[in-house]
PDB file of N, CA and C in Angstrom:
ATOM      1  N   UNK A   1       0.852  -1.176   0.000  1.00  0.00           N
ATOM      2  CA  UNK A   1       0.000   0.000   0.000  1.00  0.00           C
ATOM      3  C   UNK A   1       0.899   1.241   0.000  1.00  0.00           C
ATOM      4  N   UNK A   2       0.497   2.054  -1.096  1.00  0.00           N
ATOM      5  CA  UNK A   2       1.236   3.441  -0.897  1.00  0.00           C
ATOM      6  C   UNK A   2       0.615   4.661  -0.725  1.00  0.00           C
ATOM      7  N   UNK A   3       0.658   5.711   0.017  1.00  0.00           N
ATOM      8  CA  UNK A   3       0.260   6.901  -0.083  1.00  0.00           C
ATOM      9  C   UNK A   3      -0.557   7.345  -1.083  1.00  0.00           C
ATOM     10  N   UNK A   4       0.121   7.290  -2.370  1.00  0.00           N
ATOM     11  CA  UNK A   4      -0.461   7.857  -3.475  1.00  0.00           C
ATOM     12  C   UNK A   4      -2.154   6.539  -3.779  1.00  0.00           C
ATOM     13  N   UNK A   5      -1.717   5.235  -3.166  1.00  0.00           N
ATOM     14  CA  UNK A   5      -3.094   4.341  -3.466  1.00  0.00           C
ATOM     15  C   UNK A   5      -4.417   5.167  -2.093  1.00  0.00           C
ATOM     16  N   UNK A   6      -3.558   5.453  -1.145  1.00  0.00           N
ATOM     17  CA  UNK A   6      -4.657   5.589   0.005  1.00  0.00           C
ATOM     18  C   UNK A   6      -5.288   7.343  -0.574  1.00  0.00           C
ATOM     19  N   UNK A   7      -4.612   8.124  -1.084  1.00  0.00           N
ATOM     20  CA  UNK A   7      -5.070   9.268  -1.354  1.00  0.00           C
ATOM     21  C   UNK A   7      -5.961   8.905  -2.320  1.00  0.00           C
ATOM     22  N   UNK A   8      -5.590   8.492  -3.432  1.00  0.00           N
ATOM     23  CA  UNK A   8      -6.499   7.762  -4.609  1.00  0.00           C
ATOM     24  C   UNK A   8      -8.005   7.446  -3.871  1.00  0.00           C
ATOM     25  N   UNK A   9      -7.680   6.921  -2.941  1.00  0.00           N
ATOM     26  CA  UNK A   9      -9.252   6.420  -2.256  1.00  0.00           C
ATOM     27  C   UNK A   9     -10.472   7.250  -1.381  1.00  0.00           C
ATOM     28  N   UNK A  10      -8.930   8.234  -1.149  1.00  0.00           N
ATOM     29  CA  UNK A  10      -9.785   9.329  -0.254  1.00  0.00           C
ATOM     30  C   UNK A  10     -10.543  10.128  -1.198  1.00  0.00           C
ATOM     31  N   UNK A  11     -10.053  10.364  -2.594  1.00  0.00           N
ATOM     32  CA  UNK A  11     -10.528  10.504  -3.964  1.00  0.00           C
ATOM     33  C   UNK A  11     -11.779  10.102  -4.320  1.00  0.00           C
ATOM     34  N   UNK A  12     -11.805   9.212  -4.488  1.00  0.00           N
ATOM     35  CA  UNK A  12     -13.032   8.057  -4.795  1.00  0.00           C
ATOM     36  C   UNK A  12     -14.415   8.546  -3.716  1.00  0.00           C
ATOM     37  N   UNK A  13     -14.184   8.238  -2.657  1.00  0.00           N
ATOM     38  CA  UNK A  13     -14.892   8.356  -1.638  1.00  0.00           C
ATOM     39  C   UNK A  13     -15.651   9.852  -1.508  1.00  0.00           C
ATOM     40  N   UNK A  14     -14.306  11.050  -1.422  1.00  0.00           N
ATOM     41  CA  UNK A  14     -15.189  12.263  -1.310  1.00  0.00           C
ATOM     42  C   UNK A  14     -16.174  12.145  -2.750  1.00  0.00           C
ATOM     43  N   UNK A  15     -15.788  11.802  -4.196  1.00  0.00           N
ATOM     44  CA  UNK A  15     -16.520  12.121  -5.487  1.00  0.00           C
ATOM     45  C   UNK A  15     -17.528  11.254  -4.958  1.00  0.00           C
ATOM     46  N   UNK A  16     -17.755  10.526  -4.398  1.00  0.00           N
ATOM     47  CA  UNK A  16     -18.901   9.670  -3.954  1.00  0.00           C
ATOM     48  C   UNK A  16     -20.201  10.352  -2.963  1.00  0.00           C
ATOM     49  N   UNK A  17     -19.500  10.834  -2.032  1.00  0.00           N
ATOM     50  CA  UNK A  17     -20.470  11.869  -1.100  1.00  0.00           C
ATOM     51  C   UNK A  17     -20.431  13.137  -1.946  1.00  0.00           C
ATOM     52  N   UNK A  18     -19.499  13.932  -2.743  1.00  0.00           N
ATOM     53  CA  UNK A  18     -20.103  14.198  -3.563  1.00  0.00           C
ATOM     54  C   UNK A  18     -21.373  14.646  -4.185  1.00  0.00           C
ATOM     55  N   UNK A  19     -21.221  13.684  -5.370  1.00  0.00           N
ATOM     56  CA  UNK A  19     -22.344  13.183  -6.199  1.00  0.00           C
ATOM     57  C   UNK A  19     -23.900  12.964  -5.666  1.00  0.00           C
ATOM     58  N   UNK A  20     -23.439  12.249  -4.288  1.00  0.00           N
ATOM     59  CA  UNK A  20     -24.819  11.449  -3.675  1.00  0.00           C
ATOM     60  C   UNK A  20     -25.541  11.089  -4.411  1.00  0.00           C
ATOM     61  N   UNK A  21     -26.984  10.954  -3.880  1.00  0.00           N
ATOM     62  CA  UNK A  21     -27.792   9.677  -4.890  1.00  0.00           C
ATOM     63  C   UNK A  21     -28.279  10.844  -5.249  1.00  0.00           C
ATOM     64  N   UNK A  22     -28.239  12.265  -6.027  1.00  0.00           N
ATOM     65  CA  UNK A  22     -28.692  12.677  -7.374  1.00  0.00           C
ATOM     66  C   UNK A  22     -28.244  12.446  -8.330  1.00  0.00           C
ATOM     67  N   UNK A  23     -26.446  11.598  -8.426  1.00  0.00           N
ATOM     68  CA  UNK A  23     -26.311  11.560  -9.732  1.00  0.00           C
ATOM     69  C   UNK A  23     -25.668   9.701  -9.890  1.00  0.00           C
ATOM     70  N   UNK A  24     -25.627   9.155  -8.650  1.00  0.00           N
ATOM     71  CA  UNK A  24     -25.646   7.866  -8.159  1.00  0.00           C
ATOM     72  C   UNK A  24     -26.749   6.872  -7.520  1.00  0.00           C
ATOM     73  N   UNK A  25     -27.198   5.832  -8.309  1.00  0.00           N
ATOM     74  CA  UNK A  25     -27.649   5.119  -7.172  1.00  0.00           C
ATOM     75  C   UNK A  25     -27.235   4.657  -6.005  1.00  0.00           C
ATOM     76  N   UNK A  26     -27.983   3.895  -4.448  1.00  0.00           N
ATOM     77  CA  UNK A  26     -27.005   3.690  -3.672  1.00  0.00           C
ATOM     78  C   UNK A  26     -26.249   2.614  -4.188  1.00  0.00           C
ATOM     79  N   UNK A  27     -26.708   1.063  -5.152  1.00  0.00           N
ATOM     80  CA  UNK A  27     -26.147  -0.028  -5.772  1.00  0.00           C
ATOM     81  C   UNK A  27     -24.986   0.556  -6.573  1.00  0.00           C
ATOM     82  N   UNK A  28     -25.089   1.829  -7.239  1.00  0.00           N
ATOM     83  CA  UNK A  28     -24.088   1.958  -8.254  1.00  0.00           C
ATOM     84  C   UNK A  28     -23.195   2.604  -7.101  1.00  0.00           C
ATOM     85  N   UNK A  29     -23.371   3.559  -6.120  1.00  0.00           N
ATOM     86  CA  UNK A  29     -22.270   3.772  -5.251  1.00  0.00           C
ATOM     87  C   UNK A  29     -21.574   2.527  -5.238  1.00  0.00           C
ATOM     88  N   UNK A  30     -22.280   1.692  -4.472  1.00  0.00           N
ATOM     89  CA  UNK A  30     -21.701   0.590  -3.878  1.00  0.00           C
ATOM     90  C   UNK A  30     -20.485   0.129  -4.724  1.00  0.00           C
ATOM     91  N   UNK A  31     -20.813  -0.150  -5.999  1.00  0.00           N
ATOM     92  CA  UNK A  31     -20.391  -1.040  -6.466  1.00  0.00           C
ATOM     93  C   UNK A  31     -19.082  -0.168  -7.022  1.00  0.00           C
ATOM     94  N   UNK A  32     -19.072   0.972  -6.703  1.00  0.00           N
ATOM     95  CA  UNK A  32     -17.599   1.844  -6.994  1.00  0.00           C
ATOM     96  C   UNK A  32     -16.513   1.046  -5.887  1.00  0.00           C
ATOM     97  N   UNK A  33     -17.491   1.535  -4.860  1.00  0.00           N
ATOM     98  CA  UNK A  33     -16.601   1.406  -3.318  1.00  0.00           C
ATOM     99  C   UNK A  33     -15.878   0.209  -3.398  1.00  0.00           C
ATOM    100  N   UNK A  34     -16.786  -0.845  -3.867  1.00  0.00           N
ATOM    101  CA  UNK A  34     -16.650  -2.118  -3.867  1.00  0.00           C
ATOM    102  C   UNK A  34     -14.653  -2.149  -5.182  1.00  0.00           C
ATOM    103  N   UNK A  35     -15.118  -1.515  -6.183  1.00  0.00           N
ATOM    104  CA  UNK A  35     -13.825  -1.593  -6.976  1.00  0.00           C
ATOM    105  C   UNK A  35     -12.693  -0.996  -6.371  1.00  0.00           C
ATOM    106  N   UNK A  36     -13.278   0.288  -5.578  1.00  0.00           N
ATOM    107  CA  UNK A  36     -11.874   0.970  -5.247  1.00  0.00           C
ATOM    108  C   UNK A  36     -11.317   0.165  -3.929  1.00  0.00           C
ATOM    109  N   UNK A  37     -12.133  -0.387  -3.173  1.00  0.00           N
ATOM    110  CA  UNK A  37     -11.626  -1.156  -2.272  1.00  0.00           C
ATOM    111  C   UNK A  37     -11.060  -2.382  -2.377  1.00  0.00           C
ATOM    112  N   UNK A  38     -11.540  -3.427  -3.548  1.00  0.00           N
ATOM    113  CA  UNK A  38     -11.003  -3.979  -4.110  1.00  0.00           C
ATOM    114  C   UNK A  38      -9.496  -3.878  -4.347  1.00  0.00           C
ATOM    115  N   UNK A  39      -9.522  -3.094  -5.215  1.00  0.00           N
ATOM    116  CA  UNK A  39      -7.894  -2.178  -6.182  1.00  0.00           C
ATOM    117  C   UNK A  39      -6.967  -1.832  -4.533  1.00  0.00           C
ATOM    118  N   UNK A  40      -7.857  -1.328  -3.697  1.00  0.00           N
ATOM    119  CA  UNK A  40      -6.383  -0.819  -2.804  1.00  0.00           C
ATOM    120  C   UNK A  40      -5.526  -2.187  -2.022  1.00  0.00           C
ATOM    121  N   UNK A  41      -6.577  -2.809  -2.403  1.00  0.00           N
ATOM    122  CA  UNK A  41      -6.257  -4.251  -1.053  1.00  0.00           C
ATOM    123  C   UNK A  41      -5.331  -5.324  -2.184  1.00  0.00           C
ATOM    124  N   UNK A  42      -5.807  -4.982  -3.198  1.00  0.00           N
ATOM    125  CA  UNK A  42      -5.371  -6.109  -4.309  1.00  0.00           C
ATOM    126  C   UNK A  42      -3.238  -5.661  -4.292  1.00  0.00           C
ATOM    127  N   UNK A  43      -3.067  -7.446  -4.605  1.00  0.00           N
ATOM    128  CA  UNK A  43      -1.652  -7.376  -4.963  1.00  0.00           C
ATOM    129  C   UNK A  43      -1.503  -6.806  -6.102  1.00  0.00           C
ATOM    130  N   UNK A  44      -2.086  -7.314  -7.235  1.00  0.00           N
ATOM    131  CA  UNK A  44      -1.665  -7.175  -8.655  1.00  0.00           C
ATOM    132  C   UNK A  44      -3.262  -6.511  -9.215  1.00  0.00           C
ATOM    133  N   UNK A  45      -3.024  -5.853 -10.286  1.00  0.00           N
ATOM    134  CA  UNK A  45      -4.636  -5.889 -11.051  1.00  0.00           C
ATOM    135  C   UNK A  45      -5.081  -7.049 -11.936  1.00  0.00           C
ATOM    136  N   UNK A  46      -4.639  -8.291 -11.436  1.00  0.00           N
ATOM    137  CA  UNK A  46      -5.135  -9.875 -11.394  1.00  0.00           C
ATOM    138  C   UNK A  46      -5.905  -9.411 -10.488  1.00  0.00           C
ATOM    139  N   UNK A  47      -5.597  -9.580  -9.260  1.00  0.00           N
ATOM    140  CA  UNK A  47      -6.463  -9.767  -8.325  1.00  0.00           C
ATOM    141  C   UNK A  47      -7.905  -8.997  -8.103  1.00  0.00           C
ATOM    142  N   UNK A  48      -7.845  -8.105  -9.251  1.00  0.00           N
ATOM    143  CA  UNK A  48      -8.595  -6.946  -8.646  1.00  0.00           C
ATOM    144  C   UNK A  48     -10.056  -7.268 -10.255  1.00  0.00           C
ATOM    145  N   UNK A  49      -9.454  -7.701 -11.497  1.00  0.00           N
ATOM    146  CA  UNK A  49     -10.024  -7.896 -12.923  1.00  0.00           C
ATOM    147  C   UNK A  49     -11.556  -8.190 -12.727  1.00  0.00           C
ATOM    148  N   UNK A  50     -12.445  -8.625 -11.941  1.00  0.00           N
ATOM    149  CA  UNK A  50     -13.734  -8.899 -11.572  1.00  0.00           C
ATOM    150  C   UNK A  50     -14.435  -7.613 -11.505  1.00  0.00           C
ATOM    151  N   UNK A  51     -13.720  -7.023 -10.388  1.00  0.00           N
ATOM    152  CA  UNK A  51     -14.125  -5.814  -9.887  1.00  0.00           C
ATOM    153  C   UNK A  51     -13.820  -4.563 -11.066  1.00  0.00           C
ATOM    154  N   UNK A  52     -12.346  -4.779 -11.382  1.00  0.00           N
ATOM    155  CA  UNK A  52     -12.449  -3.545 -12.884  1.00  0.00           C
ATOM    156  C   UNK A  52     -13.555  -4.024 -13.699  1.00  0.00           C
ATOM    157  N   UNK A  53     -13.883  -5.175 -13.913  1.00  0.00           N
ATOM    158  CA  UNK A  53     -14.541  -5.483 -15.314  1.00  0.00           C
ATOM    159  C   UNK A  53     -16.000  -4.730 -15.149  1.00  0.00           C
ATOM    160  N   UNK A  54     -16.704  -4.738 -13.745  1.00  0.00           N
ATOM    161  CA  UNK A  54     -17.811  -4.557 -13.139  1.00  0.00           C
ATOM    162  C   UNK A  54     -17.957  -2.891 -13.067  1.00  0.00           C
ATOM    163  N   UNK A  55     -16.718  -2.067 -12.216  1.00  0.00           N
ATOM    164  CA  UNK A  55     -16.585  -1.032 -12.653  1.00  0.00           C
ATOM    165  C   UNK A  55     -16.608  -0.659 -14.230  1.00  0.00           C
ATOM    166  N   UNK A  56     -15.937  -0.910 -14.879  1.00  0.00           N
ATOM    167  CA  UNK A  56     -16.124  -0.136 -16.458  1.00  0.00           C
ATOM    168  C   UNK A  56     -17.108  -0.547 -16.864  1.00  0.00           C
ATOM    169  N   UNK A  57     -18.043  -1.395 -16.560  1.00  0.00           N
ATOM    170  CA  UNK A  57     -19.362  -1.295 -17.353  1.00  0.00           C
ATOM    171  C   UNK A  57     -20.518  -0.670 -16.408  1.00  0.00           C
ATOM    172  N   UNK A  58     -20.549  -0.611 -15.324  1.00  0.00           N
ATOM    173  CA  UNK A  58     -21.058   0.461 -14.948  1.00  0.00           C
ATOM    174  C   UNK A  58     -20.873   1.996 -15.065  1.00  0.00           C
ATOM    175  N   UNK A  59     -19.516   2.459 -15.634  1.00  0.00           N
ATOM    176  CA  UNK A  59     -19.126   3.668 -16.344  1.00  0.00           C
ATOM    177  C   UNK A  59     -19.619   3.705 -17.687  1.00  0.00           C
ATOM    178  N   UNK A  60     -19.674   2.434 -18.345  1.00  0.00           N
ATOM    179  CA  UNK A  60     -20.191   2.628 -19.991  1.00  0.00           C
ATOM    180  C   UNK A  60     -21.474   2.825 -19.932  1.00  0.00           C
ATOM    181  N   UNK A  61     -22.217   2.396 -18.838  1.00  0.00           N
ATOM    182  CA  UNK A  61     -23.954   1.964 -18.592  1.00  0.00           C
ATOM    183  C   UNK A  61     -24.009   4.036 -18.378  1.00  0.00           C
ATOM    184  N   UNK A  62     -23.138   4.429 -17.216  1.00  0.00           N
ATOM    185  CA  UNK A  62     -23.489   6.065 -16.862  1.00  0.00           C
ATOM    186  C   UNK A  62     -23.524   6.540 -17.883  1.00  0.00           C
ATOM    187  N   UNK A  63     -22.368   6.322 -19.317  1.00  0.00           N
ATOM    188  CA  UNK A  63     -22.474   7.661 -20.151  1.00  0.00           C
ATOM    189  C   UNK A  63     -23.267   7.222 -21.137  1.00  0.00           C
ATOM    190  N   UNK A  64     -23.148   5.786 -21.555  1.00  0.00           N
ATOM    191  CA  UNK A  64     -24.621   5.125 -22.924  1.00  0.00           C
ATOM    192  C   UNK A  64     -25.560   6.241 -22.309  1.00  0.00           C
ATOM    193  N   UNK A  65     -26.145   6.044 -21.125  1.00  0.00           N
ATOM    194  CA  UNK A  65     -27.584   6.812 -20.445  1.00  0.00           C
ATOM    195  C   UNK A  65     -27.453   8.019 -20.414  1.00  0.00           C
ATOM    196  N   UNK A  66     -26.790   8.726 -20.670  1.00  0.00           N
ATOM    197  CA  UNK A  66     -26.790  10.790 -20.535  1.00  0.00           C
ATOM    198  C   UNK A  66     -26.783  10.799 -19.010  1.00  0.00           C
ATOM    199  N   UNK A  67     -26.491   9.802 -18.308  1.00  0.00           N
ATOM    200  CA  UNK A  67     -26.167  10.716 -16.714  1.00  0.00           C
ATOM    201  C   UNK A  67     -25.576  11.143 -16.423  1.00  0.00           C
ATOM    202  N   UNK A  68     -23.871  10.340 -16.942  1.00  0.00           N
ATOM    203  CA  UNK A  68     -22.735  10.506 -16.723  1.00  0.00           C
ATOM    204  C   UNK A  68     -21.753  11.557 -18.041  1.00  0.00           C
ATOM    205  N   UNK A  69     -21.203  12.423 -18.064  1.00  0.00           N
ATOM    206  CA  UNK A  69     -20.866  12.449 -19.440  1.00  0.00           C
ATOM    207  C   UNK A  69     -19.484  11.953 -19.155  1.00  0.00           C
ATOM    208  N   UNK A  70     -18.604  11.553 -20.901  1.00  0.00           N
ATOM    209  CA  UNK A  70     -17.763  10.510 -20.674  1.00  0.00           C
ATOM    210  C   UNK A  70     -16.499  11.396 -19.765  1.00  0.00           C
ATOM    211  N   UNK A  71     -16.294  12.590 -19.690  1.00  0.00           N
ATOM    212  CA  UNK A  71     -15.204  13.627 -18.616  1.00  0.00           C
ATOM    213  C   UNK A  71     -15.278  13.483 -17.427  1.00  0.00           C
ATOM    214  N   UNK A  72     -16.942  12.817 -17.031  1.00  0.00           N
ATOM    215  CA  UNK A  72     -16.809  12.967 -15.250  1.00  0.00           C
ATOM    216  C   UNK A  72     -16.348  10.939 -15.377  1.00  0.00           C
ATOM    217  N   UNK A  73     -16.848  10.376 -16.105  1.00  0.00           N
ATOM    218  CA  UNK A  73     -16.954   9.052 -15.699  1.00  0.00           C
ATOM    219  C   UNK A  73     -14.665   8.783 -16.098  1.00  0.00           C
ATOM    220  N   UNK A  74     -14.582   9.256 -16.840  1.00  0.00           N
ATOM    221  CA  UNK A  74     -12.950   9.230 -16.937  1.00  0.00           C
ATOM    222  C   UNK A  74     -12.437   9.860 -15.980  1.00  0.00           C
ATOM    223  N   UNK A  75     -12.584  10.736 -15.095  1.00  0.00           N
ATOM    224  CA  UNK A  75     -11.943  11.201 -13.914  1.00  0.00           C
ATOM    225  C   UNK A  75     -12.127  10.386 -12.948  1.00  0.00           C
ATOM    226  N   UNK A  76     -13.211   9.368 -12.658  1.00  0.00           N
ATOM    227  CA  UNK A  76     -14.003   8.788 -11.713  1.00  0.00           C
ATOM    228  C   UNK A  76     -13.093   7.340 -11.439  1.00  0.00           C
ATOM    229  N   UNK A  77     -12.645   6.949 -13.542  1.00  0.00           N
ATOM    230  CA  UNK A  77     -12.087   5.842 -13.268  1.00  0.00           C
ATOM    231  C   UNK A  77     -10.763   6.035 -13.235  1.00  0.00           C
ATOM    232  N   UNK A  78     -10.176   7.147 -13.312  1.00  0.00           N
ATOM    233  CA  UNK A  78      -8.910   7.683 -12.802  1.00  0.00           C
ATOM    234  C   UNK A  78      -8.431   7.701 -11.802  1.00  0.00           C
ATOM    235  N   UNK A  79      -9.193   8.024 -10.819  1.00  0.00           N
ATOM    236  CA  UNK A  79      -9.161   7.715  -9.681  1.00  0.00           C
ATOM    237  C   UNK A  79      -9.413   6.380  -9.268  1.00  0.00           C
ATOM    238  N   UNK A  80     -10.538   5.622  -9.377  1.00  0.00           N
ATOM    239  CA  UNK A  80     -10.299   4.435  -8.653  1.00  0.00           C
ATOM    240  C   UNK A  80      -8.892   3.754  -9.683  1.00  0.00           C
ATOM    241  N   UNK A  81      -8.951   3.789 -10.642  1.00  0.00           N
ATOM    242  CA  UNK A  81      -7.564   2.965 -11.170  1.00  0.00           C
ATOM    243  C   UNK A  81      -5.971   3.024 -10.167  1.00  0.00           C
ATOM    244  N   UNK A  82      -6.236   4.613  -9.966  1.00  0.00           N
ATOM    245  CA  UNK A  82      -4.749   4.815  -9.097  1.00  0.00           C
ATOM    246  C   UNK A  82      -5.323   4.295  -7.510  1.00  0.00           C
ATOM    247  N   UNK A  83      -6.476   4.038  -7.452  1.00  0.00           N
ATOM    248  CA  UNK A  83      -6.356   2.779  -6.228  1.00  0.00           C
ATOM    249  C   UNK A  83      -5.432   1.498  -6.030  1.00  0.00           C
ATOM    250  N   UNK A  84      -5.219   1.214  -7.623  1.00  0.00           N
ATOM    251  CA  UNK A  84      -4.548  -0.309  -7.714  1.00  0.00           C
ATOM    252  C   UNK A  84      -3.044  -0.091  -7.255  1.00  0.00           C
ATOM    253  N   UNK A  85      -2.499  -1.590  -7.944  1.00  0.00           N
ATOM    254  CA  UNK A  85      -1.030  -1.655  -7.561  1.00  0.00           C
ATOM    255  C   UNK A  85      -0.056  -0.773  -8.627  1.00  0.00           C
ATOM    256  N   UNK A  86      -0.623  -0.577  -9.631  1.00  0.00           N
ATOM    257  CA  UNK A  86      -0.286  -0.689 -10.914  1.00  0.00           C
ATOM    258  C   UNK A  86      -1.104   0.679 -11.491  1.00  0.00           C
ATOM    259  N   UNK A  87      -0.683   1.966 -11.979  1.00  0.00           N
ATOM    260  CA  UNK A  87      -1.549   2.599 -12.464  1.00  0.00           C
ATOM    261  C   UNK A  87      -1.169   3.285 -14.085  1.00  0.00           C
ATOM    262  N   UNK A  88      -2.096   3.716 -15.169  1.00  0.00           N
ATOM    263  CA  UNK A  88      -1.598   3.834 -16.177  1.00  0.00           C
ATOM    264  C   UNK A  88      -0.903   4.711 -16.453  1.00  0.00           C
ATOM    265  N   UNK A  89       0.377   4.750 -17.331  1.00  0.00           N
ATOM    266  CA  UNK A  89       0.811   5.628 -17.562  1.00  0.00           C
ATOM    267  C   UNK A  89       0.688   6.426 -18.774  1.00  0.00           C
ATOM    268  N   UNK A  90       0.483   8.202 -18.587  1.00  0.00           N
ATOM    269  CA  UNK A  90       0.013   8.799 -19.452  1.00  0.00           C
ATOM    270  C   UNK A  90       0.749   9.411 -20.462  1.00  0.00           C
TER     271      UNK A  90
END
């Protein structure tokens, strides 16, 4: 676990209270929390591939629907990504 993963989360979490359930359900919260908590605990992003897979289609489901547009849902998975062990480089 590094600094930069636990800030990542503190990330996640405030965009979560945030948002609240006007622009989240509580299931679709959940199921963030569920990835970013996933990603911080995970060794590798093996361990974590269930939970990404579940996250990005609940990001494709936000912006297909006009809730999400694709700028907030790419910051969203920016953040939980730098939850993991492993984050992309830009």
């Amino acid at each position: 676990m590094t600094s930069e993963r636990t800030q990542a989360y503190g990330r996640v979490l405030r965009r979560l209270e945030s948002v609240g359930a006007s622009k989240l359900h509580q299931p679709e919260q959940a199921r963030i929390r569920d990835a970013a908590d996933t990603l911080v605990l995970a060794v590798t992003l093996d361990d974590a591939r269930a939970a990404l897979e579940d996250f990005d289609a609940l990001c494709e489901r936000l912006v297909e629907t006009g809730r999400w547009t694709e700028e907030s849902a790419a910051e969203l998975a920016q953040d939980v990504l730098a939850c993991g062990p492993l984050t992309p480089v830009k």
